[in-house]
PDB file of N, CA and C in Angstrom:
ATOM      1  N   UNK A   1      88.576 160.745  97.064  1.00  0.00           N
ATOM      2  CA  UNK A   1      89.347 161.965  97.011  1.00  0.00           C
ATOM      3  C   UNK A   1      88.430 163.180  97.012  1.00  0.00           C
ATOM      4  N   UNK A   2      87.474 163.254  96.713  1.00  0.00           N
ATOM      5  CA  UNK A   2      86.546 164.146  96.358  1.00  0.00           C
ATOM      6  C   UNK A   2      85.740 164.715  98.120  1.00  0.00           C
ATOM      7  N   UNK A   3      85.833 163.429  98.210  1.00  0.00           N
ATOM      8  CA  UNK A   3      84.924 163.645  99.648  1.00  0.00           C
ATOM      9  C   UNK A   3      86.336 164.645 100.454  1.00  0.00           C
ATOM     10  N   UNK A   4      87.581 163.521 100.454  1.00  0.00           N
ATOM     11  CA  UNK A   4      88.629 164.384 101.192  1.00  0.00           C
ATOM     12  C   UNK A   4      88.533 166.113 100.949  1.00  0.00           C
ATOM     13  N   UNK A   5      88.063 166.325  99.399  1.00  0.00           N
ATOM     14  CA  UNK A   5      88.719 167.725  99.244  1.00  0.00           C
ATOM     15  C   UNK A   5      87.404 168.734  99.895  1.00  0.00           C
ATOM     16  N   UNK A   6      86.238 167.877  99.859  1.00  0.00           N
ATOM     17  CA  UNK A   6      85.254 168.944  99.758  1.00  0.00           C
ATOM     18  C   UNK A   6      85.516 168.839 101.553  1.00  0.00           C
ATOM     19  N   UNK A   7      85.813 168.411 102.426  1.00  0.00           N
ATOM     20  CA  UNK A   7      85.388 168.313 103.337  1.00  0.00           C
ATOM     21  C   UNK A   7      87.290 169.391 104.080  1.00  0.00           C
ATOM     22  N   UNK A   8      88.061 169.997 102.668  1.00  0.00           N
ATOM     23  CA  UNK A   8      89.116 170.419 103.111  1.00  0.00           C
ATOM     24  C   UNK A   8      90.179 170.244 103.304  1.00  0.00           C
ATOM     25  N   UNK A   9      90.670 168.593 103.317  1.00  0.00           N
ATOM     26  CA  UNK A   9      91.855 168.099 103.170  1.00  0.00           C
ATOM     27  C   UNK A   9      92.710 168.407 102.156  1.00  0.00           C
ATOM     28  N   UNK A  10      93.605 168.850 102.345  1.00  0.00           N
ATOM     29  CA  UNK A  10      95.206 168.846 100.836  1.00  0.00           C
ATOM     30  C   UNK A  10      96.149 167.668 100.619  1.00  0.00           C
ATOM     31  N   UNK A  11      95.868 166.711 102.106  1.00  0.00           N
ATOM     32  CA  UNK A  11      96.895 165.867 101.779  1.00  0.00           C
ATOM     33  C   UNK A  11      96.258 164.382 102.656  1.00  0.00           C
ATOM     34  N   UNK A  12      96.497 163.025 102.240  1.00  0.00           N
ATOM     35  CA  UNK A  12      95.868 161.829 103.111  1.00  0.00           C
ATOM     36  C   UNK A  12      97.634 161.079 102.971  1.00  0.00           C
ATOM     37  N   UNK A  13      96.605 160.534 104.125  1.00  0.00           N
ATOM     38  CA  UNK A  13      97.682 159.074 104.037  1.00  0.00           C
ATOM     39  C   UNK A  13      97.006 157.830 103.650  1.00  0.00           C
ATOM     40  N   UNK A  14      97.709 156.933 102.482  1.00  0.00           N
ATOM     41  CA  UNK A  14      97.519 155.662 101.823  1.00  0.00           C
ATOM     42  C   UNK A  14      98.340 154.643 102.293  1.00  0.00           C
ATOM     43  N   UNK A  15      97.062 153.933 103.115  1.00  0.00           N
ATOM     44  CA  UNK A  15      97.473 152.349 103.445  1.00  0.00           C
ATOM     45  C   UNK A  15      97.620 151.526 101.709  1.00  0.00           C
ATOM     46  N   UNK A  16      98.902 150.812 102.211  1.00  0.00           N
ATOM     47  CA  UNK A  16      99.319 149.927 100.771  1.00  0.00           C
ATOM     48  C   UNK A  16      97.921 149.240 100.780  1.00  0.00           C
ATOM     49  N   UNK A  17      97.705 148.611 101.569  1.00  0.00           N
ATOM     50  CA  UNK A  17      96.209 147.672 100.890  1.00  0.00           C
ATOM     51  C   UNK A  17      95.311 149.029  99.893  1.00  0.00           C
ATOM     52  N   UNK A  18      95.356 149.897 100.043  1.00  0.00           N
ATOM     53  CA  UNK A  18      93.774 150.830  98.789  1.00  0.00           C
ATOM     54  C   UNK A  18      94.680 151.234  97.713  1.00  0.00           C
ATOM     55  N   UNK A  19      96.151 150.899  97.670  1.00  0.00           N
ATOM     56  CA  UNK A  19      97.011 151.307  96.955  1.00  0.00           C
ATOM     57  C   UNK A  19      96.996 149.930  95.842  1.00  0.00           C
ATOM     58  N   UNK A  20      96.991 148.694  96.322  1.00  0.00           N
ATOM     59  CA  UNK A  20      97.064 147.120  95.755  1.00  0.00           C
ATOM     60  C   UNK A  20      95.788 147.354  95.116  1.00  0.00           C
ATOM     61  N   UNK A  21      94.174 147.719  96.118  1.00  0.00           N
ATOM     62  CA  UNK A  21      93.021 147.312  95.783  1.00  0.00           C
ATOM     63  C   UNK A  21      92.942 148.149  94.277  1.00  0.00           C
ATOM     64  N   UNK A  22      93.309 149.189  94.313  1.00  0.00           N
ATOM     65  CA  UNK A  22      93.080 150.154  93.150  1.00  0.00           C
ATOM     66  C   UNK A  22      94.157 149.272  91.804  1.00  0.00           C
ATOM     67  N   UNK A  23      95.108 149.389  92.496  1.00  0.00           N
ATOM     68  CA  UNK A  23      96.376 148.739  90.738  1.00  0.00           C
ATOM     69  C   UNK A  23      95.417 147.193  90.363  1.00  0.00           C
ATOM     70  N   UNK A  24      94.890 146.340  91.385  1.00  0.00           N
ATOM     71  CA  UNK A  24      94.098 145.308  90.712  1.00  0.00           C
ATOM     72  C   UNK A  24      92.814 145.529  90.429  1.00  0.00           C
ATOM     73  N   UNK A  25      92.018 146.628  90.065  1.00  0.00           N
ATOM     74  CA  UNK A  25      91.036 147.028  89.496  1.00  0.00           C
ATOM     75  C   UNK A  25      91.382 148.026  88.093  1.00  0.00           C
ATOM     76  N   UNK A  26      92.891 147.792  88.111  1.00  0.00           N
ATOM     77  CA  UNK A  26      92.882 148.108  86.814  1.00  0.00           C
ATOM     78  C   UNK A  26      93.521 149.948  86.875  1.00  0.00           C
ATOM     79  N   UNK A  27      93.616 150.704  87.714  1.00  0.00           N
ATOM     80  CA  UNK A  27      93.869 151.787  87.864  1.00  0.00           C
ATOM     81  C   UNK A  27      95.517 152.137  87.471  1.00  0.00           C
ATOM     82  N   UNK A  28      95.910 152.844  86.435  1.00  0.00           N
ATOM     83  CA  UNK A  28      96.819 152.582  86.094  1.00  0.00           C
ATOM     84  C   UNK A  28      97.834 153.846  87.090  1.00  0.00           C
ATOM     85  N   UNK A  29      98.876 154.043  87.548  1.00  0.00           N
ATOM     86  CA  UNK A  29     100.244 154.734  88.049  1.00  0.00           C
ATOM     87  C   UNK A  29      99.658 156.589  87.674  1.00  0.00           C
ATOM     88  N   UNK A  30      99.192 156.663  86.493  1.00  0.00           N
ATOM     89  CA  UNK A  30      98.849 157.731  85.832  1.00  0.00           C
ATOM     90  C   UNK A  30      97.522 158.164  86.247  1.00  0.00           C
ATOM     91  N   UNK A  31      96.642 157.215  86.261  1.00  0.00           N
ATOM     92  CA  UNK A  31      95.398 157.323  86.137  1.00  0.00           C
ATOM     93  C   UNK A  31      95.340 157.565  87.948  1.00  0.00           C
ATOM     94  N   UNK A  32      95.632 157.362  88.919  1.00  0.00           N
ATOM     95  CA  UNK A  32      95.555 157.770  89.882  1.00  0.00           C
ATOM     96  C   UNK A  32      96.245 159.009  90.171  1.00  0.00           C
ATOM     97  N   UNK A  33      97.483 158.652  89.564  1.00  0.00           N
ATOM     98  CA  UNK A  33      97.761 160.694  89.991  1.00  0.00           C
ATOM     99  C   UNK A  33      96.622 161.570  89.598  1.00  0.00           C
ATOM    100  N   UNK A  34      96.366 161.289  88.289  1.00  0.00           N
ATOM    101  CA  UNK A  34      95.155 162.429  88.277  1.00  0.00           C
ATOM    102  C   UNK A  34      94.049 162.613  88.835  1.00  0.00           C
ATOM    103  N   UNK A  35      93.558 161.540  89.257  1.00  0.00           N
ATOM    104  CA  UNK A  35      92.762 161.312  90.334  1.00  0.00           C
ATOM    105  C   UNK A  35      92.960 162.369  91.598  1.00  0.00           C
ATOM    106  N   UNK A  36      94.154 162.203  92.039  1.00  0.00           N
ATOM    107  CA  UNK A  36      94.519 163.266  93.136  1.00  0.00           C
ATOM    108  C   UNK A  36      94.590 164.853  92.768  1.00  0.00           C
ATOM    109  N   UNK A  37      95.412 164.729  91.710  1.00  0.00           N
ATOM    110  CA  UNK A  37      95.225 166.071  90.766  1.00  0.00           C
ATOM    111  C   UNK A  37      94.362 166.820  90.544  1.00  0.00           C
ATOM    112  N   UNK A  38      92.807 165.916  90.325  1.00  0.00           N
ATOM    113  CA  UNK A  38      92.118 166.353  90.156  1.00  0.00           C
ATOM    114  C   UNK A  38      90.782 166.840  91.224  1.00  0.00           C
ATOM    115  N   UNK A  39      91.200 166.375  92.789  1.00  0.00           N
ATOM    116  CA  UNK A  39      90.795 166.831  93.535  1.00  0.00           C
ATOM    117  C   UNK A  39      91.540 167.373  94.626  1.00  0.00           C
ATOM    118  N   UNK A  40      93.085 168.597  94.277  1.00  0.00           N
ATOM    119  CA  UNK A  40      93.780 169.009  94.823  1.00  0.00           C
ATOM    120  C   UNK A  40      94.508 168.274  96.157  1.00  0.00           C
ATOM    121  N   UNK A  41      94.615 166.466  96.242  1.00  0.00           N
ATOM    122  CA  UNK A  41      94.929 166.051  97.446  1.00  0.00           C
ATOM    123  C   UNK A  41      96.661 165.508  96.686  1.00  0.00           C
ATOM    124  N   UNK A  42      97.555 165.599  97.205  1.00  0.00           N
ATOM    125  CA  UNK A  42      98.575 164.965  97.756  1.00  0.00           C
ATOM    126  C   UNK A  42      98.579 163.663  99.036  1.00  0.00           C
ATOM    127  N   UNK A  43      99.081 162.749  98.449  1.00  0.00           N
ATOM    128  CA  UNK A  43      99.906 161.360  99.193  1.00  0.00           C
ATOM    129  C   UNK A  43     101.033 162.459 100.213  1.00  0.00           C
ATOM    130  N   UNK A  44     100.273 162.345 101.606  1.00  0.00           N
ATOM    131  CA  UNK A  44     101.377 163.328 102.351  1.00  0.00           C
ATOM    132  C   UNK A  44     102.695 161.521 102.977  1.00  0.00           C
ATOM    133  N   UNK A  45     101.764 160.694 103.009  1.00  0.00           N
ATOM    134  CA  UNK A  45     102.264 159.248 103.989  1.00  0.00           C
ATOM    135  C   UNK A  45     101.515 158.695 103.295  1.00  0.00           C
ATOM    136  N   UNK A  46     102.587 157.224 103.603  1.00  0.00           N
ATOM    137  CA  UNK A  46     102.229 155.944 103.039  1.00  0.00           C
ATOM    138  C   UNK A  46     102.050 154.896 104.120  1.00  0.00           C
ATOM    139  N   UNK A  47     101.529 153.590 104.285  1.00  0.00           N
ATOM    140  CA  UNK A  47     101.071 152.803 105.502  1.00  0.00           C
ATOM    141  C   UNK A  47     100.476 151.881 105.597  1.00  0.00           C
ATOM    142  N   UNK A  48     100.812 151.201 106.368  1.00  0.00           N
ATOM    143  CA  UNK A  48     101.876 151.104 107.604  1.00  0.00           C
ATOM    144  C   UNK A  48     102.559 149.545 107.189  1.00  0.00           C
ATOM    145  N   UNK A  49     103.890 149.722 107.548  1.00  0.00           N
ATOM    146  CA  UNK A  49     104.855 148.526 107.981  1.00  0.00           C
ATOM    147  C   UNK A  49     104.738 148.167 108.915  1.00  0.00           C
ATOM    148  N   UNK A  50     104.570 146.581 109.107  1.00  0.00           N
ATOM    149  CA  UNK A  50     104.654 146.002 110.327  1.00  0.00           C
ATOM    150  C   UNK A  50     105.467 145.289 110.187  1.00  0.00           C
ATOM    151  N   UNK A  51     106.329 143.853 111.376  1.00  0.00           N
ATOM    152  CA  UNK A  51     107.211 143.096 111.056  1.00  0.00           C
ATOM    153  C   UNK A  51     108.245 142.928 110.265  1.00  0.00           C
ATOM    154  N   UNK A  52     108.813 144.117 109.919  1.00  0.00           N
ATOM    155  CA  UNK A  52     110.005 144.559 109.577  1.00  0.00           C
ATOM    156  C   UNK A  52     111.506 144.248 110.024  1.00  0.00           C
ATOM    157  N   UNK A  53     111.212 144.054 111.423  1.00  0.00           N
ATOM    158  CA  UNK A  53     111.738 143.095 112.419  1.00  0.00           C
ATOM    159  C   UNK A  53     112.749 141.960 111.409  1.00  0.00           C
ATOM    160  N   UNK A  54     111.506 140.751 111.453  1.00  0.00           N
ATOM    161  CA  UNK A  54     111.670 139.983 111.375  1.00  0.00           C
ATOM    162  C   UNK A  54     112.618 139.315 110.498  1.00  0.00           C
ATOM    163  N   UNK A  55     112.616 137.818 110.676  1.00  0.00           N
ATOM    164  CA  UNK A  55     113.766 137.213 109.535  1.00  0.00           C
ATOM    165  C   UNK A  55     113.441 135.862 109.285  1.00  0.00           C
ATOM    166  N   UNK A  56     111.507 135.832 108.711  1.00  0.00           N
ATOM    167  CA  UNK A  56     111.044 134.278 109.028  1.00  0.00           C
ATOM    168  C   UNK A  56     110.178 134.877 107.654  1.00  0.00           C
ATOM    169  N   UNK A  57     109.635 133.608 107.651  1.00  0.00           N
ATOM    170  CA  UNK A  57     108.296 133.629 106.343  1.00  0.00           C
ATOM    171  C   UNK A  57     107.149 134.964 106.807  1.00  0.00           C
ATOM    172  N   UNK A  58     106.918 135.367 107.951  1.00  0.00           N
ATOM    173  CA  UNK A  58     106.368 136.531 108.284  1.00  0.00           C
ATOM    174  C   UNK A  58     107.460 137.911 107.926  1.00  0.00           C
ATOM    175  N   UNK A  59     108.874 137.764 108.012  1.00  0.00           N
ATOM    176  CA  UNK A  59     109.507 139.284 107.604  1.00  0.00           C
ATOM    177  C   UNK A  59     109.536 139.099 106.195  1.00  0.00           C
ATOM    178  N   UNK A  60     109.652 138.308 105.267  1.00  0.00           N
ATOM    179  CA  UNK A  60     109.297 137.739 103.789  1.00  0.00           C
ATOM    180  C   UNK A  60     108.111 138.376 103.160  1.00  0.00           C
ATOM    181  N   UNK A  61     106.941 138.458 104.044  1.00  0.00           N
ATOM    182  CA  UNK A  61     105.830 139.183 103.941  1.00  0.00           C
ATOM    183  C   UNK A  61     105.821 140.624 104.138  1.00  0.00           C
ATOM    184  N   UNK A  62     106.898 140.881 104.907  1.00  0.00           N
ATOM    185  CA  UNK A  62     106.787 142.024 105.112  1.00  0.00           C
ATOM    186  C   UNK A  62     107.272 143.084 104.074  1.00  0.00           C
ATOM    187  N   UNK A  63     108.619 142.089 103.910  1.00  0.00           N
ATOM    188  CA  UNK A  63     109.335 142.632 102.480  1.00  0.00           C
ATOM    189  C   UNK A  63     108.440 143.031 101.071  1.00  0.00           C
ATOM    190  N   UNK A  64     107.628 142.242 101.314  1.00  0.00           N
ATOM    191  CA  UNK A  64     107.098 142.424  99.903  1.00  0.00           C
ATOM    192  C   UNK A  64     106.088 143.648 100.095  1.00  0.00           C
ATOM    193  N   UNK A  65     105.576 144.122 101.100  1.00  0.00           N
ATOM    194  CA  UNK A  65     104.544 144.707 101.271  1.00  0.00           C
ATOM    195  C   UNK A  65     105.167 146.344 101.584  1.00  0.00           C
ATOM    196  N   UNK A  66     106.963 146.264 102.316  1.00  0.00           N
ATOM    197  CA  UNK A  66     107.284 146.826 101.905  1.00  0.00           C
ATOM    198  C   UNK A  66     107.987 147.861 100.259  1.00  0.00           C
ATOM    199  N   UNK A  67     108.092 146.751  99.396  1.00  0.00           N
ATOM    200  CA  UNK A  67     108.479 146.838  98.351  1.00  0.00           C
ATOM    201  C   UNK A  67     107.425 147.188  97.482  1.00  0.00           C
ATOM    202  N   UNK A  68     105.871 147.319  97.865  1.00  0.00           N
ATOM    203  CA  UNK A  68     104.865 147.782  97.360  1.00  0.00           C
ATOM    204  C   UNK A  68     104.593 149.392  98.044  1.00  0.00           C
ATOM    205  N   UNK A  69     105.268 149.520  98.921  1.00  0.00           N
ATOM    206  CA  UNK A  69     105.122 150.656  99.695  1.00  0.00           C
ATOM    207  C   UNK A  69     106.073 151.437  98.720  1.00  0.00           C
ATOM    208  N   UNK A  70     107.028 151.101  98.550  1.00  0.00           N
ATOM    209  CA  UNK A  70     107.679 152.095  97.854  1.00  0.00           C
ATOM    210  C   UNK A  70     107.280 152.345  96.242  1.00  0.00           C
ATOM    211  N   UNK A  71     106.841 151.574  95.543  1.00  0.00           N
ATOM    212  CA  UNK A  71     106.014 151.207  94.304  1.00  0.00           C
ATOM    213  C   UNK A  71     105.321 152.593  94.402  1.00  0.00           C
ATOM    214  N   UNK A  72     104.046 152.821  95.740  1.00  0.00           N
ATOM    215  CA  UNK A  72     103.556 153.533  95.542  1.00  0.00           C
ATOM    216  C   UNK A  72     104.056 155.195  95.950  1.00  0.00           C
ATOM    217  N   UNK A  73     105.107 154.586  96.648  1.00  0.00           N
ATOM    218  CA  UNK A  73     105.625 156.061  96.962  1.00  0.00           C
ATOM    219  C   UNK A  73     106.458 156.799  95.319  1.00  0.00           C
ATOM    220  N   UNK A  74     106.896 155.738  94.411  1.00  0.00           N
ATOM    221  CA  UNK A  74     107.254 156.553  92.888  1.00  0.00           C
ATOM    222  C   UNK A  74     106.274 157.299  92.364  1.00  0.00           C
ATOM    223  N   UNK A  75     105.037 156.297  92.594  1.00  0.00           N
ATOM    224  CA  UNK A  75     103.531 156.547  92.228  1.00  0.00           C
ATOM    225  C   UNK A  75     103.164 158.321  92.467  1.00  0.00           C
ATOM    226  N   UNK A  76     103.379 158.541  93.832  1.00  0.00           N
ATOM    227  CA  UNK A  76     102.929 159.320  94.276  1.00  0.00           C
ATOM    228  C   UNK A  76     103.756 160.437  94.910  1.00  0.00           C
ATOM    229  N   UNK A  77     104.556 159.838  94.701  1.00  0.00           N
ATOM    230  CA  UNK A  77     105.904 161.027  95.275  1.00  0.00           C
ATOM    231  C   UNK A  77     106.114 161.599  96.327  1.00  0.00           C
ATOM    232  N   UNK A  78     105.129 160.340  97.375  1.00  0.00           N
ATOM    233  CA  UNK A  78     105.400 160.472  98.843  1.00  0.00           C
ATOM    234  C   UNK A  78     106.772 160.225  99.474  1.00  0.00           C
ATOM    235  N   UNK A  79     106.919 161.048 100.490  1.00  0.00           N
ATOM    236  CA  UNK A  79     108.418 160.418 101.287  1.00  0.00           C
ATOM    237  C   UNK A  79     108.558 159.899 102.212  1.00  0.00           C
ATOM    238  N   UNK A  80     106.945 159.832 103.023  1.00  0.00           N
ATOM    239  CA  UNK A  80     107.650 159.187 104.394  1.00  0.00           C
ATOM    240  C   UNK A  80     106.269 158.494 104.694  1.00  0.00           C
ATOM    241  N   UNK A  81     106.906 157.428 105.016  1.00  0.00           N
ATOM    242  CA  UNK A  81     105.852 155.894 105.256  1.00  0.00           C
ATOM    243  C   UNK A  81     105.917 155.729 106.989  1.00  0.00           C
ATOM    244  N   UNK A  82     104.662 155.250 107.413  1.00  0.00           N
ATOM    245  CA  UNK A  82     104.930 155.172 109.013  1.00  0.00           C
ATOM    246  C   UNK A  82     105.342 153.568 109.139  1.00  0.00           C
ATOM    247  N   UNK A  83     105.985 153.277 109.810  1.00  0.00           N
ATOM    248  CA  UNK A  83     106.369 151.793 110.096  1.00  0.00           C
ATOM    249  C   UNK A  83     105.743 151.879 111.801  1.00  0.00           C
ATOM    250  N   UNK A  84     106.075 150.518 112.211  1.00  0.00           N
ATOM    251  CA  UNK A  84     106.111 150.651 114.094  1.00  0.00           C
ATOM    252  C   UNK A  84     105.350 148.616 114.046  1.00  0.00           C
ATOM    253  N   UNK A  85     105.319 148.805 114.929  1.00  0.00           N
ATOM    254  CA  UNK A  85     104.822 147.422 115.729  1.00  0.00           C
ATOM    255  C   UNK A  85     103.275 147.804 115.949  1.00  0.00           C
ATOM    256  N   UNK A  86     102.416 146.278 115.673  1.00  0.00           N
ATOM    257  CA  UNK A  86     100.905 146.690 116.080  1.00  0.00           C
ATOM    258  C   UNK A  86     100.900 145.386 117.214  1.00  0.00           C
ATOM    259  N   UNK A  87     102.394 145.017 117.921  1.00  0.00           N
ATOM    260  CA  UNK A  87     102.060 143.959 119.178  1.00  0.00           C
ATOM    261  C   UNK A  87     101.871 144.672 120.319  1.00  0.00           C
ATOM    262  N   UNK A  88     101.578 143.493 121.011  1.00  0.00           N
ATOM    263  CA  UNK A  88     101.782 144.149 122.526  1.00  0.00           C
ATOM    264  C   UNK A  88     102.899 144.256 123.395  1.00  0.00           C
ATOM    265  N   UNK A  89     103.526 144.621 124.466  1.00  0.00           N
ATOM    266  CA  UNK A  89     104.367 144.285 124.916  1.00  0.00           C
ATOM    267  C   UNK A  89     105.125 142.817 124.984  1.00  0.00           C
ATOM    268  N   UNK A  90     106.080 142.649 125.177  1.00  0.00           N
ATOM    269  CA  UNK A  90     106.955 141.889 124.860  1.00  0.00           C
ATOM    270  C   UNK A  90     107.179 141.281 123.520  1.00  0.00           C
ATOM    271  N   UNK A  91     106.329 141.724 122.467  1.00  0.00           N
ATOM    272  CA  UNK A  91     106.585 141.211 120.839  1.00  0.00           C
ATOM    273  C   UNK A  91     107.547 141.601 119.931  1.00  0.00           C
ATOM    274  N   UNK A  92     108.522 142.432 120.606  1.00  0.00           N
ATOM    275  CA  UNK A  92     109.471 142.659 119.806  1.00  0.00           C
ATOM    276  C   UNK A  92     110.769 142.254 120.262  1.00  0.00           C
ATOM    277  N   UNK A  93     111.336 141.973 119.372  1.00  0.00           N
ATOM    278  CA  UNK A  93     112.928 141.432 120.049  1.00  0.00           C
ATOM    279  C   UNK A  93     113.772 142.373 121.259  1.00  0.00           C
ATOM    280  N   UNK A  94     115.175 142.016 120.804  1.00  0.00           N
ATOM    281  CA  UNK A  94     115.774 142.908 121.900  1.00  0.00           C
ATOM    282  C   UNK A  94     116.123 144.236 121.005  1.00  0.00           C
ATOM    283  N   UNK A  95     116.441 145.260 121.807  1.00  0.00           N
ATOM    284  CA  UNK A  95     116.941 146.772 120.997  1.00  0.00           C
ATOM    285  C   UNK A  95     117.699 146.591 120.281  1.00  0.00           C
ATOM    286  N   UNK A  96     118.800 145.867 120.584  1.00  0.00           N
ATOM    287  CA  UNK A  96     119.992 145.897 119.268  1.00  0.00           C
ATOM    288  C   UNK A  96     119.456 145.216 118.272  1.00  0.00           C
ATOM    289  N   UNK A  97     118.287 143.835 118.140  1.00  0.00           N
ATOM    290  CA  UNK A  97     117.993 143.300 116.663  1.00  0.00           C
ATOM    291  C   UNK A  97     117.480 144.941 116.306  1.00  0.00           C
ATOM    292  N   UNK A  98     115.931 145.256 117.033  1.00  0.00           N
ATOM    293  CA  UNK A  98     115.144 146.247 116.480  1.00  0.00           C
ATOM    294  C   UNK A  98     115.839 147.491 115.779  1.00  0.00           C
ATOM    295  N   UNK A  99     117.006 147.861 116.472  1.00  0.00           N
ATOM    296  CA  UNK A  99     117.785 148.746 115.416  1.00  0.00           C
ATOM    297  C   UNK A  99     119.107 148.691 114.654  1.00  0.00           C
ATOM    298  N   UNK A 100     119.092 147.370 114.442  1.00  0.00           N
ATOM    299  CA  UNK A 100     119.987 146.889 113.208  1.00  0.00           C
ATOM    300  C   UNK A 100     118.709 146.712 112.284  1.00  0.00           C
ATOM    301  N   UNK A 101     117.518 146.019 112.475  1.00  0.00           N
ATOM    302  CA  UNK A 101     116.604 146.192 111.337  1.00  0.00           C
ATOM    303  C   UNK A 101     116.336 147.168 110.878  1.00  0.00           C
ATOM    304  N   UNK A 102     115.786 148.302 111.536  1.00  0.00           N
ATOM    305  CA  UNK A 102     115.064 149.223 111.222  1.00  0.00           C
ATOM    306  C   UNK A 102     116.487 150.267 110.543  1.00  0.00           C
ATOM    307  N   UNK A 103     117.739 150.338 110.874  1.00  0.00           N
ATOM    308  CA  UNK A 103     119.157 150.857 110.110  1.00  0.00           C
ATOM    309  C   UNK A 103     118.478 150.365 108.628  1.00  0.00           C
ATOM    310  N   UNK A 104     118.156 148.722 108.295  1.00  0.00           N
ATOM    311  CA  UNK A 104     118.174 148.146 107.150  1.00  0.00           C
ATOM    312  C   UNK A 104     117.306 148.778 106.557  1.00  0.00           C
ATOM    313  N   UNK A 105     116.078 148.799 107.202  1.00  0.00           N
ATOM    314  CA  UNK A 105     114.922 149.502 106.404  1.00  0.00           C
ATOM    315  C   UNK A 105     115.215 150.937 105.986  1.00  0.00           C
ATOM    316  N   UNK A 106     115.915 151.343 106.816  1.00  0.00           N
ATOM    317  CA  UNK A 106     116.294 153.128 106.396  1.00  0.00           C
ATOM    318  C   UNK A 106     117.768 153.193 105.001  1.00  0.00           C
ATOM    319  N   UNK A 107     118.290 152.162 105.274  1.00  0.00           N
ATOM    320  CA  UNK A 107     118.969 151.935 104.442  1.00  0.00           C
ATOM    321  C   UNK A 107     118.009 151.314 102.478  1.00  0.00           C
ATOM    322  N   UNK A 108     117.265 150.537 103.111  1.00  0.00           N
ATOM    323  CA  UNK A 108     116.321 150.024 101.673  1.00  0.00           C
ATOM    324  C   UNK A 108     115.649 151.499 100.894  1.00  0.00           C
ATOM    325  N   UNK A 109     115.238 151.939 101.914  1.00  0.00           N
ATOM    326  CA  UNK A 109     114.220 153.599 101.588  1.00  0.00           C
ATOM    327  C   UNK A 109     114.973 154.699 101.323  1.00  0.00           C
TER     328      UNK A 109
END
């Protein structure tokens, strides 16, 4: 955070993985706000959802990683998380699954 501020930033975006790495080193909900607090940065975004899609032991994963996304968005009092696909063409279903899911996800958030 420090580096962010000196170098001018007010606001980052937090991938859930440095969000997990920090709560299992012990960093408590509190103890990171001030962290930010204390080097004028704001949680502008949270990130990224992938397979959101889905409805297998991979969207299961996703769930949960979403459900840590929002963990940290109480945390931090961010509002808007980027989701999207990291496949290539043809890896996503057809339009009508992709936006009956993504309804769900806007509906969960």
């Amino acid at each position: 955070m420090a580096a962010a501020a000196t170098a001018g930033f007010t606001a980052i975006g937090l991938a859930v993985e440095d969000y997990q790495a920090c709560r299992e080193r012990g960093l408590s909900p509190a103890t990171l706000r001030q962290i930010l607090a204390d080097s004028g940065i704001v949680v502008a975004e949270l990130e990224f959802l992938t397979n959101w899609w889905r409805d297998d032991a991979v969207g299961k994963q996703a769930r949960r990683i979403e459900e840590q996304l929002y963990a940290a968005a109480d945390v931090f009092g961010a509002r808007h998380m980027n989701v999207g696909s990291i496949g290539g063409p043809g890896t996503l279903p057809t339009l009508a699954v992709v936006a009956e899911q993504f309804a769900a996800l806007c509906d969960r958030a």
